[in-house]
PDB file of N, CA and C in Angstrom:
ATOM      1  N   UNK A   1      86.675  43.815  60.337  1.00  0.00           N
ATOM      2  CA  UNK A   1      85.933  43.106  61.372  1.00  0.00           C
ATOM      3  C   UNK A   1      86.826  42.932  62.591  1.00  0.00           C
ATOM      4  N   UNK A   2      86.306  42.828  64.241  1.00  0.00           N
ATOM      5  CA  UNK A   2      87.141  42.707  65.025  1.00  0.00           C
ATOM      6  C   UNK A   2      87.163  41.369  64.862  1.00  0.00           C
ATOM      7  N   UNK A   3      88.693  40.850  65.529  1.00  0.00           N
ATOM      8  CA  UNK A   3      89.338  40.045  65.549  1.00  0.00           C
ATOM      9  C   UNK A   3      89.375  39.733  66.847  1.00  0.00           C
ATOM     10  N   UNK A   4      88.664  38.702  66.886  1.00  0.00           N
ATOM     11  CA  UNK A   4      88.962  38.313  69.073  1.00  0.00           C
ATOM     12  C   UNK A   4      89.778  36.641  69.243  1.00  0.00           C
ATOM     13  N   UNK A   5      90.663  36.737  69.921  1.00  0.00           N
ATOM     14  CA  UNK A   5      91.221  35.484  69.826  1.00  0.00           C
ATOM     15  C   UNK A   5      90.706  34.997  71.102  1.00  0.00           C
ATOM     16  N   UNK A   6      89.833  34.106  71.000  1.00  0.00           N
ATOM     17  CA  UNK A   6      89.169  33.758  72.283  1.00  0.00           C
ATOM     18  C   UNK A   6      89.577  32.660  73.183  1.00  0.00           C
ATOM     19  N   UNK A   7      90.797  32.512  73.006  1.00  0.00           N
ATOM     20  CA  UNK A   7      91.463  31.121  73.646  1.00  0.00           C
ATOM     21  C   UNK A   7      92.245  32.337  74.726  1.00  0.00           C
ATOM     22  N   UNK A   8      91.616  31.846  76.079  1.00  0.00           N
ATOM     23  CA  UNK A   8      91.853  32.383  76.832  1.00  0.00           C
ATOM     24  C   UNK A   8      93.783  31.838  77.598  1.00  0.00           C
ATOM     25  N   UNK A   9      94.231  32.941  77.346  1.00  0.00           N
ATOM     26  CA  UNK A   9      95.496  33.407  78.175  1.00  0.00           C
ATOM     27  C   UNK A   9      95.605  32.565  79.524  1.00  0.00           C
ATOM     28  N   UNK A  10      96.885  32.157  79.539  1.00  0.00           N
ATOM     29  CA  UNK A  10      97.118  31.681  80.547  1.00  0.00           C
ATOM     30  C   UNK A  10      96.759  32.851  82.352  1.00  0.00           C
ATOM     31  N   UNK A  11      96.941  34.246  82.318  1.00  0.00           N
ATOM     32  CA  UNK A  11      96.843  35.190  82.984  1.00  0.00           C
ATOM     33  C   UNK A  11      95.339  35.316  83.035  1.00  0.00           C
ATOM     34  N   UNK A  12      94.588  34.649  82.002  1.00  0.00           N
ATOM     35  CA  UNK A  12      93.279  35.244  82.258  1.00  0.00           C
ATOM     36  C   UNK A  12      92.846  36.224  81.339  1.00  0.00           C
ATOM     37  N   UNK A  13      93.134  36.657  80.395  1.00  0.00           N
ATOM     38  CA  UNK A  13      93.358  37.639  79.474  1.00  0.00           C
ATOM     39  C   UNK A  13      92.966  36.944  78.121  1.00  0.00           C
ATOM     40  N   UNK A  14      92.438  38.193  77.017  1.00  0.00           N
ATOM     41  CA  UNK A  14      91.630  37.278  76.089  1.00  0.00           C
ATOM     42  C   UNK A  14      92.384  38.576  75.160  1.00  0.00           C
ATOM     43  N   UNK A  15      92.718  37.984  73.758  1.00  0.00           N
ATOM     44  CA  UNK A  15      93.683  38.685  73.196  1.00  0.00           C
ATOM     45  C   UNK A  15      92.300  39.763  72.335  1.00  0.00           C
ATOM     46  N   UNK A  16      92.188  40.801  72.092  1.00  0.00           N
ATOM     47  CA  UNK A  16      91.445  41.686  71.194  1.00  0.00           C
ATOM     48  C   UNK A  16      92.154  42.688  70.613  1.00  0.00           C
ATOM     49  N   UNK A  17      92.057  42.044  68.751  1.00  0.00           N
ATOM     50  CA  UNK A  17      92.994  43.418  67.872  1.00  0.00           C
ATOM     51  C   UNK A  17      91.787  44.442  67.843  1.00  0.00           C
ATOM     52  N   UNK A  18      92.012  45.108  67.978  1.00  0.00           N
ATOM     53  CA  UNK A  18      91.401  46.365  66.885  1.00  0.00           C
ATOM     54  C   UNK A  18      92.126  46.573  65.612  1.00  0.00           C
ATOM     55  N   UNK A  19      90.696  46.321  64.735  1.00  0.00           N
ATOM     56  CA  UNK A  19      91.106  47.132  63.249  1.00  0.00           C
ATOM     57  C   UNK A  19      90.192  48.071  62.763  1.00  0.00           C
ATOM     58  N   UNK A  20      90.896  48.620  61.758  1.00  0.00           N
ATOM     59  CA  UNK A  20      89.380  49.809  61.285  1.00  0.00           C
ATOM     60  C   UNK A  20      88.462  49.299  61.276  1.00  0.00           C
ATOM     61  N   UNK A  21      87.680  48.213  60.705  1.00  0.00           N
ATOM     62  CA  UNK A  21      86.726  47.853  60.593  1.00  0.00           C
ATOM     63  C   UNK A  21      85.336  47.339  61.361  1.00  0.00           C
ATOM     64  N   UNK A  22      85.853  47.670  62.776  1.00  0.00           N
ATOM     65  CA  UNK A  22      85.442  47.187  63.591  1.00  0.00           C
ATOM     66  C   UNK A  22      84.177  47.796  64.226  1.00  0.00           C
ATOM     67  N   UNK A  23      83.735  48.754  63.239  1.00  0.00           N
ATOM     68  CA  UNK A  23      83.036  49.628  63.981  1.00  0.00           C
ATOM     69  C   UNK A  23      83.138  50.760  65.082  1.00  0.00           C
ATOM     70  N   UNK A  24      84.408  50.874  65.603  1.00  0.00           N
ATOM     71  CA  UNK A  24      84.881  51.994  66.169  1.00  0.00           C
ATOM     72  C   UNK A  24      85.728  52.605  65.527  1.00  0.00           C
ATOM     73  N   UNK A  25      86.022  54.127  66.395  1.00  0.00           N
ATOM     74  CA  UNK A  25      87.490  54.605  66.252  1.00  0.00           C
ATOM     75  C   UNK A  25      88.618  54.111  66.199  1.00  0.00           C
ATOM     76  N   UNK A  26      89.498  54.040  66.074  1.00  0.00           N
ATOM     77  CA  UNK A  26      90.543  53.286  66.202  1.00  0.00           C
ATOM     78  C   UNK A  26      91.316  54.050  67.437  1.00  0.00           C
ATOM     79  N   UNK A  27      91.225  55.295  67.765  1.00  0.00           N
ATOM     80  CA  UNK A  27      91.558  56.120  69.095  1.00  0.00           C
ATOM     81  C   UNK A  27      90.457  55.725  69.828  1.00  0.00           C
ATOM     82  N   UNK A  28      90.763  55.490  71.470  1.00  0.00           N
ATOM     83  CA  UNK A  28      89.731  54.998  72.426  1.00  0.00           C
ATOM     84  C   UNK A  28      88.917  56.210  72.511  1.00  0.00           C
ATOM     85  N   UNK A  29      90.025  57.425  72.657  1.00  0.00           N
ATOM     86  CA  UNK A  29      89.409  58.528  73.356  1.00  0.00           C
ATOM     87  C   UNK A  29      88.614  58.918  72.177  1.00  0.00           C
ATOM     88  N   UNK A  30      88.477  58.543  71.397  1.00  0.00           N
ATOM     89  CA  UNK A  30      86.391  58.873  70.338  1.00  0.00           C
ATOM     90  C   UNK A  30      85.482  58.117  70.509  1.00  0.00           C
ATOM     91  N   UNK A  31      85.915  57.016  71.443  1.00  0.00           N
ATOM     92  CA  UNK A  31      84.692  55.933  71.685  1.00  0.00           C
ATOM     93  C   UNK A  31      83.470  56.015  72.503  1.00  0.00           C
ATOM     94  N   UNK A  32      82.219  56.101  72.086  1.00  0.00           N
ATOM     95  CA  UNK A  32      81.126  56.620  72.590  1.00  0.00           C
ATOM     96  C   UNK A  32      80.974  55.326  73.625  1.00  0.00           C
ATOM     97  N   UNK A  33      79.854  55.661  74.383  1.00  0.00           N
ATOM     98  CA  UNK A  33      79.905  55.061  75.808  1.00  0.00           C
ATOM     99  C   UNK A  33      79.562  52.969  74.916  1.00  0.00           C
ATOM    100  N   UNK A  34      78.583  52.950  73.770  1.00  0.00           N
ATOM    101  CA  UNK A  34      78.776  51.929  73.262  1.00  0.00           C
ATOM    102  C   UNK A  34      79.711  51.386  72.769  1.00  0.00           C
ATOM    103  N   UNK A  35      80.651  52.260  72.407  1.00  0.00           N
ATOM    104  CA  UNK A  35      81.964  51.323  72.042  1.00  0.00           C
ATOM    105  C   UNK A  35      82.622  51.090  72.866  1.00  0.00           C
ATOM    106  N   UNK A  36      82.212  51.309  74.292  1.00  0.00           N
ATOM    107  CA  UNK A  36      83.100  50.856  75.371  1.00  0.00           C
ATOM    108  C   UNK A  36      82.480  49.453  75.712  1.00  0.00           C
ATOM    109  N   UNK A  37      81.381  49.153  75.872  1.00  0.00           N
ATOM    110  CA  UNK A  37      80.495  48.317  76.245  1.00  0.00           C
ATOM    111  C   UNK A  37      80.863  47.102  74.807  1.00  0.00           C
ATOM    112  N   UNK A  38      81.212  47.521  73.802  1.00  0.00           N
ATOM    113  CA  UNK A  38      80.834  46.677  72.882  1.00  0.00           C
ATOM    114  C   UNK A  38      82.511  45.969  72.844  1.00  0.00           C
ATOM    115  N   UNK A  39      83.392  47.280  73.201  1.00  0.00           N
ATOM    116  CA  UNK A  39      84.513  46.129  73.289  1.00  0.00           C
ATOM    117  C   UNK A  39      84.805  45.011  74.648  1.00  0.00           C
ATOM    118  N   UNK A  40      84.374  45.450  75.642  1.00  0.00           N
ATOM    119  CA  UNK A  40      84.262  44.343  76.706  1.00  0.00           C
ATOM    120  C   UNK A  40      83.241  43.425  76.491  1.00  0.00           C
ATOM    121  N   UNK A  41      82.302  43.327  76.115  1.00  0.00           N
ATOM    122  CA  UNK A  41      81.731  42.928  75.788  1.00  0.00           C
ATOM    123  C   UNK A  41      82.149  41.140  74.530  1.00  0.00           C
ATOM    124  N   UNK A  42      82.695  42.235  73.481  1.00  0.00           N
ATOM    125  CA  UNK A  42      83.479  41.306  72.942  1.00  0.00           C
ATOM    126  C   UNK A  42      84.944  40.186  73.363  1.00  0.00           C
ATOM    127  N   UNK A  43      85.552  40.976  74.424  1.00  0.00           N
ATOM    128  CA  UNK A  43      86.473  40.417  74.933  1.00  0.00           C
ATOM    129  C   UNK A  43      86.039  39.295  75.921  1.00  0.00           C
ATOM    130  N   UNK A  44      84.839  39.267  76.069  1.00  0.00           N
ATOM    131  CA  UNK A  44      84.463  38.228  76.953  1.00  0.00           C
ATOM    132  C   UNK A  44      83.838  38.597  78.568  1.00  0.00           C
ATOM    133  N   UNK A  45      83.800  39.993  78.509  1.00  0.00           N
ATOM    134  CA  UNK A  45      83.110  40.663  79.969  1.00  0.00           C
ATOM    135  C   UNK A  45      81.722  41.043  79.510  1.00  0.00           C
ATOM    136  N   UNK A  46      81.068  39.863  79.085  1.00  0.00           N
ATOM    137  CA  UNK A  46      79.476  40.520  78.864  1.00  0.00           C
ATOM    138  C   UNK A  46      78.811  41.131  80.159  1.00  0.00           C
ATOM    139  N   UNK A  47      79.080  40.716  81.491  1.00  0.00           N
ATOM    140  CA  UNK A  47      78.495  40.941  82.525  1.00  0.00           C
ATOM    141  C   UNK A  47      78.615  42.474  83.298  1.00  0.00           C
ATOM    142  N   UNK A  48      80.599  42.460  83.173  1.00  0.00           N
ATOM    143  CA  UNK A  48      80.905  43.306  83.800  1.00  0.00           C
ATOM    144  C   UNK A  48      80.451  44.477  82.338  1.00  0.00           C
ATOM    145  N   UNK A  49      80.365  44.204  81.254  1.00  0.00           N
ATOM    146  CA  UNK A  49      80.448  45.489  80.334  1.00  0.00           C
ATOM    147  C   UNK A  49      78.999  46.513  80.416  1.00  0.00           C
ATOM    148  N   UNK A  50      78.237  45.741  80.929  1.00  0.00           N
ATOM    149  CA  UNK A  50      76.796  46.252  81.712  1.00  0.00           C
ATOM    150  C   UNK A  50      77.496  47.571  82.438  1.00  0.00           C
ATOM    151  N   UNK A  51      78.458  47.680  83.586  1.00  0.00           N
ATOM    152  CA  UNK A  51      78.492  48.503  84.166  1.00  0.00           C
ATOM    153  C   UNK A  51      79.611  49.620  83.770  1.00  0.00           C
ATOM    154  N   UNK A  52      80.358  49.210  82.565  1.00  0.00           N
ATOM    155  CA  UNK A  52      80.255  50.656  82.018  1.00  0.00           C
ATOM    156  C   UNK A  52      79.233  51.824  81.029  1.00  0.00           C
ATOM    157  N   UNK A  53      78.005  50.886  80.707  1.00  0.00           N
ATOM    158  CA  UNK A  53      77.079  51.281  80.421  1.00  0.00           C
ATOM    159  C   UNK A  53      76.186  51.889  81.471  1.00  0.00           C
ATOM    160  N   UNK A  54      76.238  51.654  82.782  1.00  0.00           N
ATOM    161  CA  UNK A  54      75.447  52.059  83.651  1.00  0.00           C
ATOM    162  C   UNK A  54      76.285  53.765  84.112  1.00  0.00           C
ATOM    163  N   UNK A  55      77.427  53.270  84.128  1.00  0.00           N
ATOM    164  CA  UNK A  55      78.266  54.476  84.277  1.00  0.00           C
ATOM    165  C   UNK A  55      78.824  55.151  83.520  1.00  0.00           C
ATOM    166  N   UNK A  56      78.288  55.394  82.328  1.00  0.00           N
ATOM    167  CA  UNK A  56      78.268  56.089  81.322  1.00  0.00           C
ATOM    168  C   UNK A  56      79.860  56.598  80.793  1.00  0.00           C
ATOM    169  N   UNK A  57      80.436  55.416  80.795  1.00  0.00           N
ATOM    170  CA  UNK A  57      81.783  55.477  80.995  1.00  0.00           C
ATOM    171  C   UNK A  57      82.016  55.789  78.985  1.00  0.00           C
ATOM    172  N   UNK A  58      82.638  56.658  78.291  1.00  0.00           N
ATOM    173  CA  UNK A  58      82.897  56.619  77.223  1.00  0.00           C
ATOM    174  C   UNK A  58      84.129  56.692  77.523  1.00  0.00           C
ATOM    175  N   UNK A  59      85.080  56.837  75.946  1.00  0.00           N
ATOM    176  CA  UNK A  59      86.731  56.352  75.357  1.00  0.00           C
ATOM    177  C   UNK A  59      87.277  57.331  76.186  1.00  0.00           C
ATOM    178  N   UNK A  60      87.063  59.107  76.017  1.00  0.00           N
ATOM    179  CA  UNK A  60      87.247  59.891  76.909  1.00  0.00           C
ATOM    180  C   UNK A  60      87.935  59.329  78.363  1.00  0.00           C
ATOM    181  N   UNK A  61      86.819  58.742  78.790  1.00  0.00           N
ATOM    182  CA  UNK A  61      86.292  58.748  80.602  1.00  0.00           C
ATOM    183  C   UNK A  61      87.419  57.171  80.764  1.00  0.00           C
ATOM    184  N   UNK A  62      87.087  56.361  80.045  1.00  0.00           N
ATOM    185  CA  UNK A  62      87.819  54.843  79.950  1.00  0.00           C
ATOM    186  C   UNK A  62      89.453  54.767  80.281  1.00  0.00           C
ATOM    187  N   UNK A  63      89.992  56.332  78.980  1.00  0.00           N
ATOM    188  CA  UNK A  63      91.261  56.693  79.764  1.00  0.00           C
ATOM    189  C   UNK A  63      91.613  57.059  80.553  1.00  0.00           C
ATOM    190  N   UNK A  64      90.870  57.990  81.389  1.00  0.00           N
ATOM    191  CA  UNK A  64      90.896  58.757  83.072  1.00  0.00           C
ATOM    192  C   UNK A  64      91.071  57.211  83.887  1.00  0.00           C
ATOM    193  N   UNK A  65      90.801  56.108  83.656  1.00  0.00           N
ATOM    194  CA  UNK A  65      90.323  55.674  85.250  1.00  0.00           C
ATOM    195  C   UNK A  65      91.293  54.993  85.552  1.00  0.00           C
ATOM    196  N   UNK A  66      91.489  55.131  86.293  1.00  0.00           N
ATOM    197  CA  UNK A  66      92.450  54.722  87.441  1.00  0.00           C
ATOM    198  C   UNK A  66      92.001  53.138  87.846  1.00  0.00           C
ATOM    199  N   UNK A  67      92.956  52.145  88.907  1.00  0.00           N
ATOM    200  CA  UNK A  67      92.493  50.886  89.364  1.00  0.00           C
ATOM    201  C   UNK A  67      91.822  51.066  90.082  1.00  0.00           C
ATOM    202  N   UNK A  68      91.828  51.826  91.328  1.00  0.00           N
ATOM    203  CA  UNK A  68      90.885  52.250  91.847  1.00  0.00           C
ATOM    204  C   UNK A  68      89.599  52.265  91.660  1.00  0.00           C
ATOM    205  N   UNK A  69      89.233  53.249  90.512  1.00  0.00           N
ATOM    206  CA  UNK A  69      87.811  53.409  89.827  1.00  0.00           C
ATOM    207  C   UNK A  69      87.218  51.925  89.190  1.00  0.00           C
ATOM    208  N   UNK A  70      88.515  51.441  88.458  1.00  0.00           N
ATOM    209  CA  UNK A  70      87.479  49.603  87.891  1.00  0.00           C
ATOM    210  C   UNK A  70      87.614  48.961  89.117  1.00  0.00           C
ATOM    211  N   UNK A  71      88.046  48.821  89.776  1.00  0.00           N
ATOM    212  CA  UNK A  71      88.282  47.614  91.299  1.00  0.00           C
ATOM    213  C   UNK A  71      87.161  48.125  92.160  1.00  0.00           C
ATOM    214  N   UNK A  72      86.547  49.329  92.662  1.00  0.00           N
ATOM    215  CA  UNK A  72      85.798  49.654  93.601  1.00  0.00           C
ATOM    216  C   UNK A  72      84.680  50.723  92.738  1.00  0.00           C
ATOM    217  N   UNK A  73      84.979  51.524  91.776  1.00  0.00           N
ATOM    218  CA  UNK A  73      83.523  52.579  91.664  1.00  0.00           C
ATOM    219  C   UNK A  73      83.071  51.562  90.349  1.00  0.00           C
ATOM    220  N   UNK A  74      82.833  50.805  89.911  1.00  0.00           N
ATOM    221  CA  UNK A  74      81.927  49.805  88.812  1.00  0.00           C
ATOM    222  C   UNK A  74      81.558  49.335  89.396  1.00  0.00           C
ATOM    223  N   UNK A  75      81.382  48.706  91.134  1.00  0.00           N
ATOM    224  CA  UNK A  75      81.221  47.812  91.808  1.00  0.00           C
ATOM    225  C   UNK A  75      81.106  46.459  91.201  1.00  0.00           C
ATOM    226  N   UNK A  76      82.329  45.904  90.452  1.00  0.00           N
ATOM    227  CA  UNK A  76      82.247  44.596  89.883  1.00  0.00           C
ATOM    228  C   UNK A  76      83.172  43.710  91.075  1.00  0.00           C
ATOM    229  N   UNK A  77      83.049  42.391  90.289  1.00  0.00           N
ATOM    230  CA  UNK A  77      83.594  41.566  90.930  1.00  0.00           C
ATOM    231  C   UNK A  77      85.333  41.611  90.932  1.00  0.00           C
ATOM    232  N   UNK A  78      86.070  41.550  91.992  1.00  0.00           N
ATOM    233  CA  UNK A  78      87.555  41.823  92.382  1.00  0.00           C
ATOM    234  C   UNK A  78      87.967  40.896  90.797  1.00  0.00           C
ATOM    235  N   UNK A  79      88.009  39.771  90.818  1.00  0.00           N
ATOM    236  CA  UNK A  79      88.535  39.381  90.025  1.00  0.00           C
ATOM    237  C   UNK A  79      88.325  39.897  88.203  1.00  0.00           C
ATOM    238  N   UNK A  80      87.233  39.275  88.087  1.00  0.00           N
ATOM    239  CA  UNK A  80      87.427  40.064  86.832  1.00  0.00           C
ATOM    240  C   UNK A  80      87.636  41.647  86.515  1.00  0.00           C
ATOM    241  N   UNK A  81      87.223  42.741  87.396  1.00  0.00           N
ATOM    242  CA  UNK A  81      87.784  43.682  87.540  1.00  0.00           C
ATOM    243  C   UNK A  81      89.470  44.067  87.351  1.00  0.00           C
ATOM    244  N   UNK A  82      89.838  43.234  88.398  1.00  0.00           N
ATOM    245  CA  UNK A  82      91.675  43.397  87.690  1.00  0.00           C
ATOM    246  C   UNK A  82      91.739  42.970  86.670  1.00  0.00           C
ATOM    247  N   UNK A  83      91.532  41.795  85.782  1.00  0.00           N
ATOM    248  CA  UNK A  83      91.867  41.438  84.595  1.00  0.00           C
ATOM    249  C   UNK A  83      91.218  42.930  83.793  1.00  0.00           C
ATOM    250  N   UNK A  84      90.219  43.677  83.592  1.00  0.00           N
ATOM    251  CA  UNK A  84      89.518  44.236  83.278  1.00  0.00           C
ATOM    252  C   UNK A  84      90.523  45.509  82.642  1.00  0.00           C
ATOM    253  N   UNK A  85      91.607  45.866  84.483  1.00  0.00           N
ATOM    254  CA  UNK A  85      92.364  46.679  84.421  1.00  0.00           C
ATOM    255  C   UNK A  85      93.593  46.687  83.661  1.00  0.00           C
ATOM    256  N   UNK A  86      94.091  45.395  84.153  1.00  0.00           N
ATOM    257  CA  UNK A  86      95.369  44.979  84.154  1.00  0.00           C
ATOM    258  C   UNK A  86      95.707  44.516  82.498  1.00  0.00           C
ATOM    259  N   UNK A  87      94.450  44.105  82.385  1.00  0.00           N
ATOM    260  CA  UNK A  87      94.371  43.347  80.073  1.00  0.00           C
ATOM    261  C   UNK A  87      94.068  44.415  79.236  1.00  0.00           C
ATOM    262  N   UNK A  88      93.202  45.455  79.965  1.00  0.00           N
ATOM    263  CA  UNK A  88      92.785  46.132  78.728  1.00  0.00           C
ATOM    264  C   UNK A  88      92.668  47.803  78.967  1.00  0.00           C
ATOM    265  N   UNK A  89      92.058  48.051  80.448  1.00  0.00           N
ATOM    266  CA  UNK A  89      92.221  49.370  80.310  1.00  0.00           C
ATOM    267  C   UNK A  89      93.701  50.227  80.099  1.00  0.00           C
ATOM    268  N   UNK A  90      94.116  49.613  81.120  1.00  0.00           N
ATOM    269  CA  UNK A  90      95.956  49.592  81.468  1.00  0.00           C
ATOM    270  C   UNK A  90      96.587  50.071  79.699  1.00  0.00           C
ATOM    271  N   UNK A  91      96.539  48.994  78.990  1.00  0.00           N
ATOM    272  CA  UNK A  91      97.200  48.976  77.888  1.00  0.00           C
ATOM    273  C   UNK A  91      96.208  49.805  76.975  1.00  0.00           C
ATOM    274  N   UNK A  92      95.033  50.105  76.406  1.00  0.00           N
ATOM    275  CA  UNK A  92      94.328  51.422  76.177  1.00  0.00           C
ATOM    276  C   UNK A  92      94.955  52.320  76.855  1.00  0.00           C
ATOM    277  N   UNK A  93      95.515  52.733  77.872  1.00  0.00           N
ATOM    278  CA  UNK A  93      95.899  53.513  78.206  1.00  0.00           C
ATOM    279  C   UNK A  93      97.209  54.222  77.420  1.00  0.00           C
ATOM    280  N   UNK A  94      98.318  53.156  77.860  1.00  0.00           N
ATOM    281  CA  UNK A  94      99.811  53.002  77.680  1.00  0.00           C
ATOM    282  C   UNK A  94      99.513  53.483  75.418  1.00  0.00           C
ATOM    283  N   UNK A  95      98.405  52.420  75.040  1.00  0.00           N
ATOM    284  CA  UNK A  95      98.472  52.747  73.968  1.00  0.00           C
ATOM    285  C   UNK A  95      98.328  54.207  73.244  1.00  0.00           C
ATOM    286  N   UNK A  96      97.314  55.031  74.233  1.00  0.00           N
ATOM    287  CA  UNK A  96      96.444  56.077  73.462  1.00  0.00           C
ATOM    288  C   UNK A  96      97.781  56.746  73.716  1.00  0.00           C
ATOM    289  N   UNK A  97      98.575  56.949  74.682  1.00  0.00           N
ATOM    290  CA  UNK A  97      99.452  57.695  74.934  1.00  0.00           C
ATOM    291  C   UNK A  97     101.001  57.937  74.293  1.00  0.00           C
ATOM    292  N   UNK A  98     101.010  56.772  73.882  1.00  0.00           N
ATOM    293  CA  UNK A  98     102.133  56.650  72.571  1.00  0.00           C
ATOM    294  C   UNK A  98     101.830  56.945  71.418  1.00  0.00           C
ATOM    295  N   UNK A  99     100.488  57.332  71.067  1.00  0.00           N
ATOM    296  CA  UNK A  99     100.431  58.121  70.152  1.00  0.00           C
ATOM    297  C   UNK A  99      99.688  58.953  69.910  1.00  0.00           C
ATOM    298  N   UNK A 100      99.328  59.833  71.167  1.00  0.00           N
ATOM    299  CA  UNK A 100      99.175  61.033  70.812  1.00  0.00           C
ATOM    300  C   UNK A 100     100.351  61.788  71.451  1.00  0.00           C
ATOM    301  N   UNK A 101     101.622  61.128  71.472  1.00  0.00           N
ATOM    302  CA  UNK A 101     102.520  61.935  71.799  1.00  0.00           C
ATOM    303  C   UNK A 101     103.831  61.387  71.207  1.00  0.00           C
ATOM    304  N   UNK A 102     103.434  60.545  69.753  1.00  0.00           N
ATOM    305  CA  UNK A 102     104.304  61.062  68.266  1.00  0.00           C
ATOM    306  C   UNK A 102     103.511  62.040  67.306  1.00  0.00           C
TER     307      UNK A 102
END
């Protein structure tokens, strides 16, 4: 089951493990455009997670984006947008990449 620690971070940031059980991949880049939606969603961006559903953003596409793309092409709000970047895509990122390159 996911694990969400919902006591929000001093930064603004809401802690989310992934485990197997969670109903996804455990690699982002297999996550269909709902498991993108379902993990923001869970982290506490019910609003903004609408617009990676609108933009058909899957695990694939989630790792491509740049700050750029969450700060201005989701057209969300500045603020939660950086947290968006800065808590979770950012580190999905940093993560997928440490291991697909052990």
């Amino acid at each position: 089951m996911l694990s969400v620690d919902m006591e929000n971070k001093e930064n603004g940031s809401v802690g989310v493990k992934n485990s197997m059980e969670n109903g996804r991949p455990p690699d982002p880049a297999d996550w269909a455009v709902m498991d993108v939606v379902n993990y923001f969603r869970t982290a506490g961006f019910e609003e903004q997670a609408n617009a990676f559903q609108e933009q058909e953003i899957d695990g694939k596409s989630l790792l491509l984006m740049t700050r750029n793309d969450v700060l201005t092409g989701l057209q969300l709000k500045l603020g939660p947008a950086l947290k968006i970047y800065e808590y979770h895509v950012k580190p999905l990122q940093t993560k997928h990449l440490k291991n697909s390159s052990s």
